[in-house]
N, C-alpha and C. Protein backbone atom coordinates (compact mmCIF):
# COMPACT_ATOMS: atom_id res chain seq x y z
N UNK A 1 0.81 -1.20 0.00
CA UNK A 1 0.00 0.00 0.00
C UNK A 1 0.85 1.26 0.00
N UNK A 2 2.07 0.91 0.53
CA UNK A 2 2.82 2.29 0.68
C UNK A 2 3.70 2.82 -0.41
N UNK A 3 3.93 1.90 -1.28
CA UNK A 3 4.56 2.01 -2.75
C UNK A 3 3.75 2.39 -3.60
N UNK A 4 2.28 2.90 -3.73
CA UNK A 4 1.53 3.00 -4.50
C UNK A 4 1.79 4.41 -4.80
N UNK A 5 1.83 5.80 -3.23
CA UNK A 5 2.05 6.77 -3.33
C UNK A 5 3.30 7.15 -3.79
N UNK A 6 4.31 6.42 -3.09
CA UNK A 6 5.94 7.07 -4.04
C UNK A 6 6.05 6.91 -5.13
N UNK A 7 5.11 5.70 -5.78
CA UNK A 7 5.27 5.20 -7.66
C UNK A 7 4.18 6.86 -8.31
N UNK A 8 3.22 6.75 -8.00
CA UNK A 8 2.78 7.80 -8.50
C UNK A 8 3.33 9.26 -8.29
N UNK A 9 3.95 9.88 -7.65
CA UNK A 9 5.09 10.48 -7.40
C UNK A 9 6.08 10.49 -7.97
N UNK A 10 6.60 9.19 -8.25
CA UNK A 10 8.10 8.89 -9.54
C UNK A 10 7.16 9.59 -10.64
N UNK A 11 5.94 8.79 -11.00
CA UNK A 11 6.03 8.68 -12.25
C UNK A 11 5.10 10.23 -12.94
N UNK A 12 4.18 10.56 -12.01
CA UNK A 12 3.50 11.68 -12.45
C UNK A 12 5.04 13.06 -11.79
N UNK A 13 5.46 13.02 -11.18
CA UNK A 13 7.26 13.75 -11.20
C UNK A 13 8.05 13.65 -11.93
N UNK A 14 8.93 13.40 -11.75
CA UNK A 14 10.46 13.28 -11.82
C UNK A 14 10.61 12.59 -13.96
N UNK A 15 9.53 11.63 -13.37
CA UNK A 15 9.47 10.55 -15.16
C UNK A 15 8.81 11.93 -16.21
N UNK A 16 7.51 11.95 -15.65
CA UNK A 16 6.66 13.34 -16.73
C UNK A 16 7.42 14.26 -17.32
N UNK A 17 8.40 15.05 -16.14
CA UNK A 17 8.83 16.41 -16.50
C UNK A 17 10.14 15.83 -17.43
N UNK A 18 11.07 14.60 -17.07
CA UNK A 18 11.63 14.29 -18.12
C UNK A 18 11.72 13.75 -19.16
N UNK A 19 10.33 13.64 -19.53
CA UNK A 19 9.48 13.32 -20.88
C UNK A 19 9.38 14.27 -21.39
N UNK A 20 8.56 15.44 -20.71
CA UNK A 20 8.14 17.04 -21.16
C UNK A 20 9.77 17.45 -21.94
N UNK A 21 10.63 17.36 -21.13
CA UNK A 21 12.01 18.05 -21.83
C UNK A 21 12.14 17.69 -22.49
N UNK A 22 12.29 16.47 -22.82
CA UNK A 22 13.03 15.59 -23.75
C UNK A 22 12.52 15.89 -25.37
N UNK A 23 11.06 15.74 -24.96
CA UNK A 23 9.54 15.88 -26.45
C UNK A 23 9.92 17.14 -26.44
N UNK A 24 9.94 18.22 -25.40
CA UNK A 24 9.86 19.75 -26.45
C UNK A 24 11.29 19.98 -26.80
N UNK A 25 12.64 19.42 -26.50
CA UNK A 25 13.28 19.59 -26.90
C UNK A 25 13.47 19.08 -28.25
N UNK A 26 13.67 17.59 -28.53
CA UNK A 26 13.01 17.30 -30.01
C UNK A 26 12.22 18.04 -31.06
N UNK A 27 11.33 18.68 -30.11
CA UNK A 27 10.28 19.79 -31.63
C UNK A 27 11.10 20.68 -31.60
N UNK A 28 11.96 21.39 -31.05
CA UNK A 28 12.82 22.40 -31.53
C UNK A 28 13.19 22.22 -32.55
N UNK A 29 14.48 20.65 -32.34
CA UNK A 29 14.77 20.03 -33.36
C UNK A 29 14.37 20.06 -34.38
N UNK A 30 13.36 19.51 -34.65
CA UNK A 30 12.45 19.57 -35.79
C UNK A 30 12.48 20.73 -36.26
N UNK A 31 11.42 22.02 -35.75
CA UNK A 31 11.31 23.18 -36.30
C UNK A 31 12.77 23.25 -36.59
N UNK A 32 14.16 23.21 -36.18
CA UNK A 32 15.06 23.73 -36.39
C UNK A 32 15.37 23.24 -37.63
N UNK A 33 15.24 21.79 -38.24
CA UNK A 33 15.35 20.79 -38.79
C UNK A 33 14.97 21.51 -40.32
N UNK A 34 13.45 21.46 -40.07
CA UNK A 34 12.89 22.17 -40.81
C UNK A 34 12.72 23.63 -41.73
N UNK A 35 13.58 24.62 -40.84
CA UNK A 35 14.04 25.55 -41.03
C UNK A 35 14.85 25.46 -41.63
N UNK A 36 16.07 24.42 -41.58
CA UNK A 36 17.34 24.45 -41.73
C UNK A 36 17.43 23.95 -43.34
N UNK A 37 16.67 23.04 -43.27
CA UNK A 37 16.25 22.42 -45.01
C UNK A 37 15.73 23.10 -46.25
N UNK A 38 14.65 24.12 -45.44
CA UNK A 38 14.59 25.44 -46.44
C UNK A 38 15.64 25.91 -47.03
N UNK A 39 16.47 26.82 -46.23
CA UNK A 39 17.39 27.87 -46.12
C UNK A 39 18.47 26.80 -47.31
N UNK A 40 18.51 25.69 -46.82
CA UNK A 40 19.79 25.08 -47.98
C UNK A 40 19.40 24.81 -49.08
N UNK A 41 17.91 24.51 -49.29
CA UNK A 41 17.49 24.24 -50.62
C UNK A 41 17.48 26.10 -51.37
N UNK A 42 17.43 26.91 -50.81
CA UNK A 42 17.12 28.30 -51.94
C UNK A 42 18.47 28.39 -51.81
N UNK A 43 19.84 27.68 -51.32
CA UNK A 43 21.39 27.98 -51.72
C UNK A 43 21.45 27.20 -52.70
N UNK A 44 21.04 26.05 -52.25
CA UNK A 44 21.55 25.06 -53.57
C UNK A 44 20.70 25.17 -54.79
N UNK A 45 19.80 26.15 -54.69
CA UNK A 45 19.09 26.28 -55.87
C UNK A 45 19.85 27.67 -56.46
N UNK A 46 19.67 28.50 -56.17
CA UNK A 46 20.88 29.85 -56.38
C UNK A 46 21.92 29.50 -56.76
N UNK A 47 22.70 28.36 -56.55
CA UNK A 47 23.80 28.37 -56.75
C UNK A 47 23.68 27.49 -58.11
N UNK A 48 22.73 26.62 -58.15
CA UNK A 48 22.65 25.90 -59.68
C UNK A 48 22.41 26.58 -60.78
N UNK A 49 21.47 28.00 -60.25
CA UNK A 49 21.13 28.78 -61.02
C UNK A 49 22.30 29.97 -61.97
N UNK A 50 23.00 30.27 -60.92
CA UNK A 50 24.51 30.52 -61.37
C UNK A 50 25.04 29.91 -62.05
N UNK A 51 25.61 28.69 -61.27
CA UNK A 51 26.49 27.52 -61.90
C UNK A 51 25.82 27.27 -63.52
N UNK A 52 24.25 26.95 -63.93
CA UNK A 52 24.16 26.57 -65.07
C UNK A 52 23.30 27.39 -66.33
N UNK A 53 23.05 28.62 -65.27
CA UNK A 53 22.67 29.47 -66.30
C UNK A 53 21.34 29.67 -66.78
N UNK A 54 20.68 28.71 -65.92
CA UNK A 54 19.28 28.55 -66.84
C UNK A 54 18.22 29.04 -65.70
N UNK A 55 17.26 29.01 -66.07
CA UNK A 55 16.24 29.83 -64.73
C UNK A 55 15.43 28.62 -64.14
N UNK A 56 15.74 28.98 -62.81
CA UNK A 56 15.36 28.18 -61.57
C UNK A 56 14.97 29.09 -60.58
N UNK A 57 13.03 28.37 -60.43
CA UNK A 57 12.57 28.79 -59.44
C UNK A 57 13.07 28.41 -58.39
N UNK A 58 13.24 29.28 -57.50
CA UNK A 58 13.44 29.35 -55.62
C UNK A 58 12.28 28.58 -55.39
N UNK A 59 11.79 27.29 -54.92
CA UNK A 59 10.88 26.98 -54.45
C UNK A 59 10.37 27.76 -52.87
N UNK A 60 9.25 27.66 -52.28
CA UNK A 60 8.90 28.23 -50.97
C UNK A 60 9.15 26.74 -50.43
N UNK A 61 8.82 26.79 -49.08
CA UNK A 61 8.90 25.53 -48.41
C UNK A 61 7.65 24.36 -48.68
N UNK A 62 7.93 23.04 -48.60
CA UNK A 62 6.50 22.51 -49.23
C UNK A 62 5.90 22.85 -48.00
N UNK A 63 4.28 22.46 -48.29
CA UNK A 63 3.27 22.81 -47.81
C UNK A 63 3.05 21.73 -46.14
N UNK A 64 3.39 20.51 -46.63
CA UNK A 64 4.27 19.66 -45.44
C UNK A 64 4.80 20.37 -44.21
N UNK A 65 5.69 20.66 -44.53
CA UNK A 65 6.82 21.25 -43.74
C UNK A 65 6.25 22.80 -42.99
N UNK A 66 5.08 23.13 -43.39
CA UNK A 66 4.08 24.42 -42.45
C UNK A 66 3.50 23.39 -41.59
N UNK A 67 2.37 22.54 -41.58
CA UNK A 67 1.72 21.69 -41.28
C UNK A 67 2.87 21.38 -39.97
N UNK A 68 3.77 20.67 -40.13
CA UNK A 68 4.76 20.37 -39.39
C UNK A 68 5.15 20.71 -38.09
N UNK A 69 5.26 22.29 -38.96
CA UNK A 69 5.80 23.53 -38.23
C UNK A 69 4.45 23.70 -36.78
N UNK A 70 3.26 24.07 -37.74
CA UNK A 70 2.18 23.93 -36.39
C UNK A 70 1.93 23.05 -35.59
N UNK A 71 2.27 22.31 -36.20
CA UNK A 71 1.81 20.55 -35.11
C UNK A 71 2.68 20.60 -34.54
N UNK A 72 3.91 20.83 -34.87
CA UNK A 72 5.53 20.55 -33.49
C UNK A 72 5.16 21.65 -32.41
N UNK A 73 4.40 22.94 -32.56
CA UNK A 73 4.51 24.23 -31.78
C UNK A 73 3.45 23.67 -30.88
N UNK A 74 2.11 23.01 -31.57
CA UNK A 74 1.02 22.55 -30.99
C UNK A 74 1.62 21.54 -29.34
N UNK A 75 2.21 20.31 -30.23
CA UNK A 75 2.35 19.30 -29.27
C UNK A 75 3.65 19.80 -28.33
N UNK A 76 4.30 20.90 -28.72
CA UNK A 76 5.07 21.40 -27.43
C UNK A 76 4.40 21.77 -26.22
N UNK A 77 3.03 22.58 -26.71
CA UNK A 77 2.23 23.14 -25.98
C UNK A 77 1.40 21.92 -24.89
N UNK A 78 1.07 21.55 -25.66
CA UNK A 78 0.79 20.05 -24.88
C UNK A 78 1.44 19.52 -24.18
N UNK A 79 3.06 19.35 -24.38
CA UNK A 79 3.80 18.70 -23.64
C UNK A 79 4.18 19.51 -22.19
N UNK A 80 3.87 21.14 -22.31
CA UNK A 80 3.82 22.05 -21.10
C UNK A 80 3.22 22.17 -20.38
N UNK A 81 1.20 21.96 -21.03
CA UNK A 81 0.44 21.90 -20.53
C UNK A 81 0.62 20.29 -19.50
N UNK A 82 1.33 19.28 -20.08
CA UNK A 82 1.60 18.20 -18.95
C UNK A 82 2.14 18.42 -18.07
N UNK A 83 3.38 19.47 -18.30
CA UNK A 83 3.87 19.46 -17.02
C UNK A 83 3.32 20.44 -16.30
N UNK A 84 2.52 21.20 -16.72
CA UNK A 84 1.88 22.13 -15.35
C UNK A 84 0.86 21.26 -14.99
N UNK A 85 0.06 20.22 -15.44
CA UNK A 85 -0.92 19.69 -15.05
C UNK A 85 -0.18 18.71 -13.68
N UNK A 86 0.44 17.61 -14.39
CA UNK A 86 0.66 16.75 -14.01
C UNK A 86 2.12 16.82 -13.00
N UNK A 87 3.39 16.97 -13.43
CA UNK A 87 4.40 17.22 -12.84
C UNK A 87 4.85 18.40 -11.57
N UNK A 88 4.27 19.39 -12.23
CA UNK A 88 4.43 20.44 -10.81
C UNK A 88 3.70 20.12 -9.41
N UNK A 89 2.63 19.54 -9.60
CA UNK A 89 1.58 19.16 -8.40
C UNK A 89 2.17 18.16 -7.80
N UNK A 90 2.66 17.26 -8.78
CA UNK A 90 3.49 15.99 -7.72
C UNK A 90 4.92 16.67 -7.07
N UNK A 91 5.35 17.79 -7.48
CA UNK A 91 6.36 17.72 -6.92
C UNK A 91 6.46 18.84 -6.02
N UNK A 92 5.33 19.32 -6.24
CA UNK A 92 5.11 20.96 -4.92
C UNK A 92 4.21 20.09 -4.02
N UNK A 93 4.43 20.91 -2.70
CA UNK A 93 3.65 20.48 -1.63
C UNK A 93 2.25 20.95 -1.77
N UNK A 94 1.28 20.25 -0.96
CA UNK A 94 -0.28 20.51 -1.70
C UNK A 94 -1.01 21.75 -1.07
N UNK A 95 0.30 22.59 -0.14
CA UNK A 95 -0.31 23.85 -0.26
C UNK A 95 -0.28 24.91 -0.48
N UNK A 96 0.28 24.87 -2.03
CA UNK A 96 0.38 25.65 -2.97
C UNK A 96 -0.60 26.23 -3.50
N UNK A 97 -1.30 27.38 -3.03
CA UNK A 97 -2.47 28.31 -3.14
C UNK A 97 -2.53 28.69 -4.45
N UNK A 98 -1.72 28.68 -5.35
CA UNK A 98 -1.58 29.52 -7.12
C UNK A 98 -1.57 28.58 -7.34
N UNK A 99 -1.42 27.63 -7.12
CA UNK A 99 -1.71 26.61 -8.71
C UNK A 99 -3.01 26.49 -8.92
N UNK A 100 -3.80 26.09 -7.64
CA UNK A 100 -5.13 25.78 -7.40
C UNK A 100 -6.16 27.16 -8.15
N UNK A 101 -5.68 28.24 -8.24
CA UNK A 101 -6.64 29.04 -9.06
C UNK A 101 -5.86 29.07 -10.58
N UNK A 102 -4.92 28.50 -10.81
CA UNK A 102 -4.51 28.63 -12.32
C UNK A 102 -4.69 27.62 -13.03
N UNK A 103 -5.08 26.13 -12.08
CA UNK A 103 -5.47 25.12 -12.94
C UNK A 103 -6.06 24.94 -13.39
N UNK A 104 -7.61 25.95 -13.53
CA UNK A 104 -8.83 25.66 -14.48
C UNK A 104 -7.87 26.30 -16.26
N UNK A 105 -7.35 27.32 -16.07
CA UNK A 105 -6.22 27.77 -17.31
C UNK A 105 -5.41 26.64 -18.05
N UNK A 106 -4.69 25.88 -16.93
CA UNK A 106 -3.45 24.83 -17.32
C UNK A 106 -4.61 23.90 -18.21
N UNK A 107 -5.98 23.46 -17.61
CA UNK A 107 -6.81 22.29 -18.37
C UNK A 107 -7.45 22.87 -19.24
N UNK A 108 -7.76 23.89 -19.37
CA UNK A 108 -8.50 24.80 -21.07
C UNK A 108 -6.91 24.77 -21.70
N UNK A 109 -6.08 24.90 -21.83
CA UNK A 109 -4.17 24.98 -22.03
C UNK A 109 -4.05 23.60 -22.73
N UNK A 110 -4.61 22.70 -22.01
CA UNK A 110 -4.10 21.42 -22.32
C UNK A 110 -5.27 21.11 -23.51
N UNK A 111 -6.24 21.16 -22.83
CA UNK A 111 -7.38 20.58 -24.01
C UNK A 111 -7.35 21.49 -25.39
N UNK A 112 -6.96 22.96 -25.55
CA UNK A 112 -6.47 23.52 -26.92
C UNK A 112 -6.03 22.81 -27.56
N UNK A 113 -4.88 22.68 -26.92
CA UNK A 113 -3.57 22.57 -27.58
C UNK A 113 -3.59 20.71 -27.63
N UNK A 114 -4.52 19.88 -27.55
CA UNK A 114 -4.73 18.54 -27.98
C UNK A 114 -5.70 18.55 -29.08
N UNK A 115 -6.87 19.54 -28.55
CA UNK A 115 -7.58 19.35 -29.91
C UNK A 115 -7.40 20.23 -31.02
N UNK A 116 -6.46 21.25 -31.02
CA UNK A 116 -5.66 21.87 -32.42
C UNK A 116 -4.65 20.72 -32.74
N UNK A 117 -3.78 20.02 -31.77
CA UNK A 117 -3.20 19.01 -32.54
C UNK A 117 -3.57 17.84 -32.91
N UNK A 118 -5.04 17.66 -33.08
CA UNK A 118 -5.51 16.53 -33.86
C UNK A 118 -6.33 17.33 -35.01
N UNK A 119 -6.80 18.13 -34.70
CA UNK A 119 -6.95 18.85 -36.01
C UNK A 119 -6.36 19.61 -36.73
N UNK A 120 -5.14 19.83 -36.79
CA UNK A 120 -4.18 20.35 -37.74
C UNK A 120 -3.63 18.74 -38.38
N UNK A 121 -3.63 17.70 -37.78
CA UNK A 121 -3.70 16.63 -38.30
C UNK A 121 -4.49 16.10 -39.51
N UNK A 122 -6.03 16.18 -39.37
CA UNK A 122 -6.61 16.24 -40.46
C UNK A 122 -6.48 17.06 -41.38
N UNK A 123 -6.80 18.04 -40.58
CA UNK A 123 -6.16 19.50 -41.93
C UNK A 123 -5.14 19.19 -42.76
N UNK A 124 -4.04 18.64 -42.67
CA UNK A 124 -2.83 18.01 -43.36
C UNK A 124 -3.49 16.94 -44.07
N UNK A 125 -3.93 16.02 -43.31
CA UNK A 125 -4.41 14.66 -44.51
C UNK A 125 -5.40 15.25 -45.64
N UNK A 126 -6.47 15.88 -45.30
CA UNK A 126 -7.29 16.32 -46.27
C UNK A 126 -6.43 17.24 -46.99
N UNK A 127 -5.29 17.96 -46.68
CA UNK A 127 -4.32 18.62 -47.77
C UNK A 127 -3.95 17.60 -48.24
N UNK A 128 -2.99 16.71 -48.29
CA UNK A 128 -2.75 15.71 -48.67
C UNK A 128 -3.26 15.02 -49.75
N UNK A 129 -4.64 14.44 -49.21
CA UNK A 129 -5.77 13.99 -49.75
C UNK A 129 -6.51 14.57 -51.23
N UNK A 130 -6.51 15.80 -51.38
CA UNK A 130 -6.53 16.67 -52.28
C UNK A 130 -5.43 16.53 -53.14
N UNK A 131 -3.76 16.27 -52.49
CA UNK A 131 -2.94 16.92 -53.29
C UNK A 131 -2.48 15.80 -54.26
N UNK A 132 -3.24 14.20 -53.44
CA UNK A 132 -2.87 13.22 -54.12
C UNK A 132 -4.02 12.77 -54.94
N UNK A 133 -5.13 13.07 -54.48
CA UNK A 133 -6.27 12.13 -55.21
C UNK A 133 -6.92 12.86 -56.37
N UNK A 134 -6.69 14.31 -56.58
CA UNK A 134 -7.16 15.48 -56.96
C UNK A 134 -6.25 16.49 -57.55
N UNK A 135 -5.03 16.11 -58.42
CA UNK A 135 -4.00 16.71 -58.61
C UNK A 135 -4.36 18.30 -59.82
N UNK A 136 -5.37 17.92 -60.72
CA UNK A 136 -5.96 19.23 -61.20
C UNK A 136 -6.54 20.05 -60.12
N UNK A 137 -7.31 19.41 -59.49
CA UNK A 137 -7.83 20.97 -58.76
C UNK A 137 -7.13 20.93 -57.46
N UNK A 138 -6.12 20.70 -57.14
CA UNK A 138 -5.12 21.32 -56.59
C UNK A 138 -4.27 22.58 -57.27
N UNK A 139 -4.00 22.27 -58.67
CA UNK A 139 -3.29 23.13 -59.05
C UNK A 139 -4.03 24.19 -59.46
N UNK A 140 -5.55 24.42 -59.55
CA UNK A 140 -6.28 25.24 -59.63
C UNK A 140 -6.18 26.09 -57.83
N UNK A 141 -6.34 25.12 -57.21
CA UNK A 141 -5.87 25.91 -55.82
C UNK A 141 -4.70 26.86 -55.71
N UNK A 142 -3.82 25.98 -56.11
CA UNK A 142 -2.50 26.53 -55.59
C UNK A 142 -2.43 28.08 -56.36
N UNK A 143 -2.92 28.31 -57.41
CA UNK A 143 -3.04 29.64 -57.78
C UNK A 143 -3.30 31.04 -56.95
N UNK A 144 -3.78 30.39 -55.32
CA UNK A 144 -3.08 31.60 -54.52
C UNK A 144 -2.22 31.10 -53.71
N UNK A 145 -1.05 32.04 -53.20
CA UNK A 145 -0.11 31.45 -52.49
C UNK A 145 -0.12 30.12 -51.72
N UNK A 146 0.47 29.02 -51.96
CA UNK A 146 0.58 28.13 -51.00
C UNK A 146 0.45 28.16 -49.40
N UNK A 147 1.77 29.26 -49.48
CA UNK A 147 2.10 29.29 -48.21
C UNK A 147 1.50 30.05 -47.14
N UNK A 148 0.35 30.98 -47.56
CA UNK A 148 -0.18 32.11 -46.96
C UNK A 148 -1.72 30.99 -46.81
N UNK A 149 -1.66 30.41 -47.47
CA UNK A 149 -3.30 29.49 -47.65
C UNK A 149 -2.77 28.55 -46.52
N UNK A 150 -1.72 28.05 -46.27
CA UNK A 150 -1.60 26.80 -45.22
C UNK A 150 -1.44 27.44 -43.94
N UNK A 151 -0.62 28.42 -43.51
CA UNK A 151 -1.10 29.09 -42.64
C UNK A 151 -2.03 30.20 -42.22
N UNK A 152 -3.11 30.15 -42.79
CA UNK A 152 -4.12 30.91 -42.86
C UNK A 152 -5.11 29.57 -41.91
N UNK A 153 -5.11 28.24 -42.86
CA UNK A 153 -5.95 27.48 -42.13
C UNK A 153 -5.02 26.98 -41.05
N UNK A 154 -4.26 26.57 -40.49
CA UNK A 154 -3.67 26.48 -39.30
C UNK A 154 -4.03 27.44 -38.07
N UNK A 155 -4.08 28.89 -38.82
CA UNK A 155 -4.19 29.61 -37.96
C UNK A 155 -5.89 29.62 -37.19
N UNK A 156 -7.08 29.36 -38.18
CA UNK A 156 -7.99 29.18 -38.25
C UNK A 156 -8.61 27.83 -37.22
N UNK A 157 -7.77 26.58 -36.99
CA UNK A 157 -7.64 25.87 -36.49
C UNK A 157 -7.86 26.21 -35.61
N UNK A 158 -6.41 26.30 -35.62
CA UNK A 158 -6.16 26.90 -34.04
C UNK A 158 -7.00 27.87 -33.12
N UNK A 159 -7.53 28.65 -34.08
CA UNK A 159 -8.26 29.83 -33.16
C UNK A 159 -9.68 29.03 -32.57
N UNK A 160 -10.00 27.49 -33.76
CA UNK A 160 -11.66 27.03 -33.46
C UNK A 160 -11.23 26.05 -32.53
N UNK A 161 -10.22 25.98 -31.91
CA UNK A 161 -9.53 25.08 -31.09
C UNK A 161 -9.72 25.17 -30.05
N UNK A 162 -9.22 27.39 -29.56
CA UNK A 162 -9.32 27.31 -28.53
C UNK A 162 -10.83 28.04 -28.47
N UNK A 163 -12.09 28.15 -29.25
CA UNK A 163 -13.17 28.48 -28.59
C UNK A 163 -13.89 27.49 -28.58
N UNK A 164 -13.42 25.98 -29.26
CA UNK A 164 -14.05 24.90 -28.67
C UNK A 164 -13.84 24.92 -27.24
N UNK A 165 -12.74 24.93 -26.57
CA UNK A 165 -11.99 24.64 -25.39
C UNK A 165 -12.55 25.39 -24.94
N UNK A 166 -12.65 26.76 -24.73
CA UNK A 166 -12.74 27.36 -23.67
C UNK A 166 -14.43 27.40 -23.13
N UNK A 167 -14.55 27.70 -21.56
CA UNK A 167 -15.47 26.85 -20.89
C UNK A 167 -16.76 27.89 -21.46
């Protein structure tokens, strides 16, 4: 009976918050990742363009790699919202007066930022879905910016995300 409380303690403590680091450190990664793959593709395209003389579009970033971008920012958020939910409480004493009025925030926090990251999920497949099953009227789409159209609906998401969420 008495191992029940220190295991939940390990594991909603000490284990959570070094999960939380670990996952948002990784999406950095990523975004960084991601960033970083741009920036070399408009060199190595510039530079072919030099090197061979002939005209080469600068591509923008694919449409992927936005999608990406929101979902890694999303599930960071998530992974914070765990540790204020879950990790700080196990490891502060329980009479900690501020958490107790900020936790109705931390659980509207958490539930956003889960249900923007399952729906920026679909949002991607049905991009996807379009871009594979539907390749004409995609390219009838794409006739306004790609990149201003993918984060436009991300952003849109996100905003029906958090007035689902909030109470």
């Amino acid at each position: 009976m008495e191992f029940l409380p220190i295991a939940t303690y390990i594991v909603k403590g000490p284990i959570t918050c070094l999960i939380v680091v670990f996952g948002v450190s990784l999406n950095f990664m990523t975004l960084y990742t991601l960033f970083k793959s741009s920036k070399g593709r408009q060199r190595n395209a510039s530079r072919a363009r030099t090197d061979d003389l002939t005209p080469l579009k600068i591509r923008s970033r694919p449409t992927i790699h936005m999608y990406f971008f929101w979902i890694a920012c999303t599930d960071s958020g998530l992974l914070v919202s765990a540790l204020l939910m879950y990790s700080l409480p196990a490891m502060l004493d329980s009479t900690y007066e501020c958490y107790v009025r900020l936790f109705p925030l931390y659980y509207m926090l958490s539930n956003m930022t889960l249900t923007a990251s399952v729906w920026l999920m679909c949002a991607m497949m049905f991009d996807r879905y379009r871009a594979l099953c539907r390749p004409l009227h995609e390219t009838v789409w794409l006739r306004t910016s790609p990149n201003r159209r993918v984060h436009l609906t991300c952003l849109i998401v996100v905003l029906m995300a958090l007035l689902y969420s909030s109470p």
